[in-house]
C-alpha atoms as a PDB file:
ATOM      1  CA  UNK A   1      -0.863  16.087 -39.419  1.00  0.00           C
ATOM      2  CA  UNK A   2       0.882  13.710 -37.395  1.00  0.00           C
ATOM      3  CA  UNK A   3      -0.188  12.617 -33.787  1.00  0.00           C
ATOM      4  CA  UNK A   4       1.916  12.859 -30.546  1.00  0.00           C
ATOM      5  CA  UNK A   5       2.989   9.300 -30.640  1.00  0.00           C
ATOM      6  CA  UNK A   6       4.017   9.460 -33.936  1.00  0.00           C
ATOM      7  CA  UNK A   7       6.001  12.091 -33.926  1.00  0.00           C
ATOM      8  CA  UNK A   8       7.504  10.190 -30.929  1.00  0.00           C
ATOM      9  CA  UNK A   9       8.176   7.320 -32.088  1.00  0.00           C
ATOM     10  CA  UNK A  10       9.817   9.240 -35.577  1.00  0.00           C
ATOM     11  CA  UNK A  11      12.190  11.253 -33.863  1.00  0.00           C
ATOM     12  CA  UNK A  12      13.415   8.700 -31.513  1.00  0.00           C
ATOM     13  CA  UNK A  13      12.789  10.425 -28.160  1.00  0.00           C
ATOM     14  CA  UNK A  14      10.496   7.476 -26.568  1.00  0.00           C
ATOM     15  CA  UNK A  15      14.181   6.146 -25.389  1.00  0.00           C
ATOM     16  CA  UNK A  16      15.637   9.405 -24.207  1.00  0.00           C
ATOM     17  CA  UNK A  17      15.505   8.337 -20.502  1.00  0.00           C
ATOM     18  CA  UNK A  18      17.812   5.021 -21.343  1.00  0.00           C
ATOM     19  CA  UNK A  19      20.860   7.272 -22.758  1.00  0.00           C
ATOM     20  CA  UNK A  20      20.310   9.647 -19.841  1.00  0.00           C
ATOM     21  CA  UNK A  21      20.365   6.575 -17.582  1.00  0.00           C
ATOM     22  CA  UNK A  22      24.047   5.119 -19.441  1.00  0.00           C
ATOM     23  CA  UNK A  23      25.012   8.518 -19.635  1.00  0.00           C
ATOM     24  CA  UNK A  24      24.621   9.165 -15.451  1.00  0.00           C
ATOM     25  CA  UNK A  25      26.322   5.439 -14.875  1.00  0.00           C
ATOM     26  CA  UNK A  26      28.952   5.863 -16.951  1.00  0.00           C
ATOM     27  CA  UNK A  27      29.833   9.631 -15.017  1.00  0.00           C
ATOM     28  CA  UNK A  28      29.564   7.342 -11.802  1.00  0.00           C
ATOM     29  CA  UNK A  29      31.952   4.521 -13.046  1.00  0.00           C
ATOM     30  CA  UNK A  30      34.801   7.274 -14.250  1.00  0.00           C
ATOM     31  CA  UNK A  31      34.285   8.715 -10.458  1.00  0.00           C
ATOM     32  CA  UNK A  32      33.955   5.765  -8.762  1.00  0.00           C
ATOM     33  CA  UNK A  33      36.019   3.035 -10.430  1.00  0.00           C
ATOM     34  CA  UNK A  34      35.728   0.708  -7.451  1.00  0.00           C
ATOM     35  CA  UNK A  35      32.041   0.440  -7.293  1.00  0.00           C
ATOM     36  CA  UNK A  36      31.146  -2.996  -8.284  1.00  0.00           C
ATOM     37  CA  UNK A  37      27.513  -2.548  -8.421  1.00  0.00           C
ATOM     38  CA  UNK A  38      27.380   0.230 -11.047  1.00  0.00           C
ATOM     39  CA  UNK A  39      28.193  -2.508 -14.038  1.00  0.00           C
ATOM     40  CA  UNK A  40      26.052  -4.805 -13.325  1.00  0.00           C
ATOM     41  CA  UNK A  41      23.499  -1.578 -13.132  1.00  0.00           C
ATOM     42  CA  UNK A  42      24.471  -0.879 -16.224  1.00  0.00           C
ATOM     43  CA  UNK A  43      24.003  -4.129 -17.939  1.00  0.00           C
ATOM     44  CA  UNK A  44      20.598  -3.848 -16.525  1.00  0.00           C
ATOM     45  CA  UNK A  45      18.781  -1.112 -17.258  1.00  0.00           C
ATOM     46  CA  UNK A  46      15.074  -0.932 -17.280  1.00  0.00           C
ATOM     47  CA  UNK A  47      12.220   1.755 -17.058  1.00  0.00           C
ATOM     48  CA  UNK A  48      11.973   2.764 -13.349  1.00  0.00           C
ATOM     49  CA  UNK A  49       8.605   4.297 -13.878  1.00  0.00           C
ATOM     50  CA  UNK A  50       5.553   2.443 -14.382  1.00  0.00           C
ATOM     51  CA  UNK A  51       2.017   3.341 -15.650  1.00  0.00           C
ATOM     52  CA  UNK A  52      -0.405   2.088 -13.340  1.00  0.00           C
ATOM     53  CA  UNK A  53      -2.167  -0.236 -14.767  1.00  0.00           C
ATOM     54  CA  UNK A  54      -6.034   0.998 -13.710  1.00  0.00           C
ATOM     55  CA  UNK A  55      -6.981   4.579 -12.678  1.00  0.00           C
ATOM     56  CA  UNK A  56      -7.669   4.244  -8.877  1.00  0.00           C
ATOM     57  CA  UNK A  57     -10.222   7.248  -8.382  1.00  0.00           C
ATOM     58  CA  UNK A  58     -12.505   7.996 -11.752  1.00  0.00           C
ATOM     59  CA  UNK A  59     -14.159  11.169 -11.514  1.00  0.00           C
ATOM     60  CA  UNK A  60     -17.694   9.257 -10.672  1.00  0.00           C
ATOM     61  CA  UNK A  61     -16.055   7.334  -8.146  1.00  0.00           C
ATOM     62  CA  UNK A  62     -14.427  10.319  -6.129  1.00  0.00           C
ATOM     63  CA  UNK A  63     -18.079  11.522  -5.876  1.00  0.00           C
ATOM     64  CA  UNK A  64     -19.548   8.920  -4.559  1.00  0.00           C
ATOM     65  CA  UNK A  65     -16.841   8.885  -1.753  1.00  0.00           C
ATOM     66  CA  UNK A  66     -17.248  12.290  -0.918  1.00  0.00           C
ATOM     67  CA  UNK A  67     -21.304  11.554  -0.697  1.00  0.00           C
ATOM     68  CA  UNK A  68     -20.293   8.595   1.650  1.00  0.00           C
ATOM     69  CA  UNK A  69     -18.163  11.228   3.610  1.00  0.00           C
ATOM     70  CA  UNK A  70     -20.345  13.506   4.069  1.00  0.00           C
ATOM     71  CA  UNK A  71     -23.416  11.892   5.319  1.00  0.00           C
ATOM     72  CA  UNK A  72     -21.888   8.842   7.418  1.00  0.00           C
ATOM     73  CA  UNK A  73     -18.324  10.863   8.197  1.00  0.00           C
ATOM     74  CA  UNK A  74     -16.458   7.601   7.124  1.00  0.00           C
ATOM     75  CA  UNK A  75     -15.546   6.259   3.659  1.00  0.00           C
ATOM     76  CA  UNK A  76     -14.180   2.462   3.621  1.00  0.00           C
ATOM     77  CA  UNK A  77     -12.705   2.107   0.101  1.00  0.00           C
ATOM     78  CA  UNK A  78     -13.609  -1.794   0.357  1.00  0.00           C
ATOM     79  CA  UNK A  79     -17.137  -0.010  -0.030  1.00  0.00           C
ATOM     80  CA  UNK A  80     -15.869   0.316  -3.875  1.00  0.00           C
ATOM     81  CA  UNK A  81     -14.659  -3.054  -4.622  1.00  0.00           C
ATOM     82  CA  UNK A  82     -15.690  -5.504  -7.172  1.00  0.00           C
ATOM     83  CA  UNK A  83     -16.414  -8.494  -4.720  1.00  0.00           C
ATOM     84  CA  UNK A  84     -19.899  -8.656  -3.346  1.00  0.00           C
ATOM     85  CA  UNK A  85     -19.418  -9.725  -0.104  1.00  0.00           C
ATOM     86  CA  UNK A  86     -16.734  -7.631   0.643  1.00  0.00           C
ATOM     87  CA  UNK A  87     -18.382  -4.226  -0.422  1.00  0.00           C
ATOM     88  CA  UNK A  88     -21.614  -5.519   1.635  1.00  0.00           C
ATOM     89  CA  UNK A  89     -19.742  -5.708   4.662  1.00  0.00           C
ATOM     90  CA  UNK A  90     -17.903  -2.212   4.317  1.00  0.00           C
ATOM     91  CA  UNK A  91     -21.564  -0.714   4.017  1.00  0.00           C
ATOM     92  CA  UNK A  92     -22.675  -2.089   6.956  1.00  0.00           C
ATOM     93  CA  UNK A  93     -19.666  -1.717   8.986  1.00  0.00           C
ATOM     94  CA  UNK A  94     -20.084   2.175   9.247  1.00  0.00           C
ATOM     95  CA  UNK A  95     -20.992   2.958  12.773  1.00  0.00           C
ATOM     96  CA  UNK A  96     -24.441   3.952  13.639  1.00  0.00           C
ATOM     97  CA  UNK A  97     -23.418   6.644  15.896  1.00  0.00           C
ATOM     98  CA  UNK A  98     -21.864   8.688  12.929  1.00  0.00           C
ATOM     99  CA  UNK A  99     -25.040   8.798  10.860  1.00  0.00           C
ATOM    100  CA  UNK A 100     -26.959  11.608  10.776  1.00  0.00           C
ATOM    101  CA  UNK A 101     -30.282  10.733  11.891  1.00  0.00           C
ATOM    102  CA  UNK A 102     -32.748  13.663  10.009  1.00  0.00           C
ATOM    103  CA  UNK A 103     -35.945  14.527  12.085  1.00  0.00           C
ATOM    104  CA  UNK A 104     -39.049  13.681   9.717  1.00  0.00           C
ATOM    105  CA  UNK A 105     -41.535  16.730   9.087  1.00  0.00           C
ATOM    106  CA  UNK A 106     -45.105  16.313   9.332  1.00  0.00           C
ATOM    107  CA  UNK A 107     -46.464  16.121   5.616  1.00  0.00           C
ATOM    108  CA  UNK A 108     -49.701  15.459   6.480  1.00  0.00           C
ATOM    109  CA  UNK A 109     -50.923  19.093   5.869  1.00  0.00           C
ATOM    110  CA  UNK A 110     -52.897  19.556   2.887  1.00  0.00           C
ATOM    111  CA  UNK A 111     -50.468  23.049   2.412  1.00  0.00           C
ATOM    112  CA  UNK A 112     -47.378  21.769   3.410  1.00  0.00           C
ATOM    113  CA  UNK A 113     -44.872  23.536   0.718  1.00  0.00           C
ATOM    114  CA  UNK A 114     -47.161  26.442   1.796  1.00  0.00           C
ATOM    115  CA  UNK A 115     -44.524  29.118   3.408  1.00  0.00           C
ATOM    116  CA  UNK A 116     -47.532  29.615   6.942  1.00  0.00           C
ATOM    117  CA  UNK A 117     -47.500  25.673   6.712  1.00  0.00           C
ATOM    118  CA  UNK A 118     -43.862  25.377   7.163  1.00  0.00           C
ATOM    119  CA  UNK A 119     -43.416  28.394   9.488  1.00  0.00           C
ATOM    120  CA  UNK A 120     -45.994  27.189  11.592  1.00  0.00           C
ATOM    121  CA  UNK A 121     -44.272  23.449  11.745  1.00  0.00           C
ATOM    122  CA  UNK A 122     -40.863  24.517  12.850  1.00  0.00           C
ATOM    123  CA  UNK A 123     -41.883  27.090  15.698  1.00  0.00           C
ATOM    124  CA  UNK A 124     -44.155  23.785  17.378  1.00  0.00           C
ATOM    125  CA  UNK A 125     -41.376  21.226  16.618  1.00  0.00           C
END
């Protein structure tokens, strides 16, 4: 069974965009035969579209950001970068104001996780 590339590569599609591309300039120069750019465009022709070279948001990383989000209610992406310093700074630039400061229970009680425990905590609090 052959792959996808292969099968590519055999049939001879992996240039199809280059003979639409001299097929579209060559329409342009019969229609336009004063237009001195379109043969040097077509002595140049190159693949317009490039693959980027690194995937900008994995999966793992889009998490994180949303976790960032959601508890300080700003996300620097410098947070996510390689160089130490930088990504220190990012964490600590987040403004105070914006993070949710949680009120700490009272787990002193022997029966906290009890259901009275915690019923009677929150109507005193």
């Amino acid at each position: 069974m052959a792959t996808k590339t292969n099968t590519i590569k055999a049939s001879g599609l992996s240039k199809t965009w280059e003979t639409n591309r001299i097929r579209k300039l060559n329409k342009q120069i019969k229609l336009q035969p004063n237009n001195k750019n379109l043969p040097l465009a077509l002595s140049n022709i190159s693949y317009r579209r490039k693959k980027p070279n690194k995937r900008e948001w994995s999966k793992s990383w889009k998490r994180m950001a949303q976790l960032f989000k959601q508890f300080s209610g700003v996300f620097d992406r410098a947070i996510m970068s390689s160089n130490k310093d930088e990504s220190n700074a990012a964490l600590f630039k987040t403004k105070i104001n914006s993070i949710q400061i949680i009120k700490k229970t009272n787990t002193t009680d022997k029966n906290y996780f009890a259901l009275s425990a915690r019923l009677h905590n929150n109507m005193y609090s």
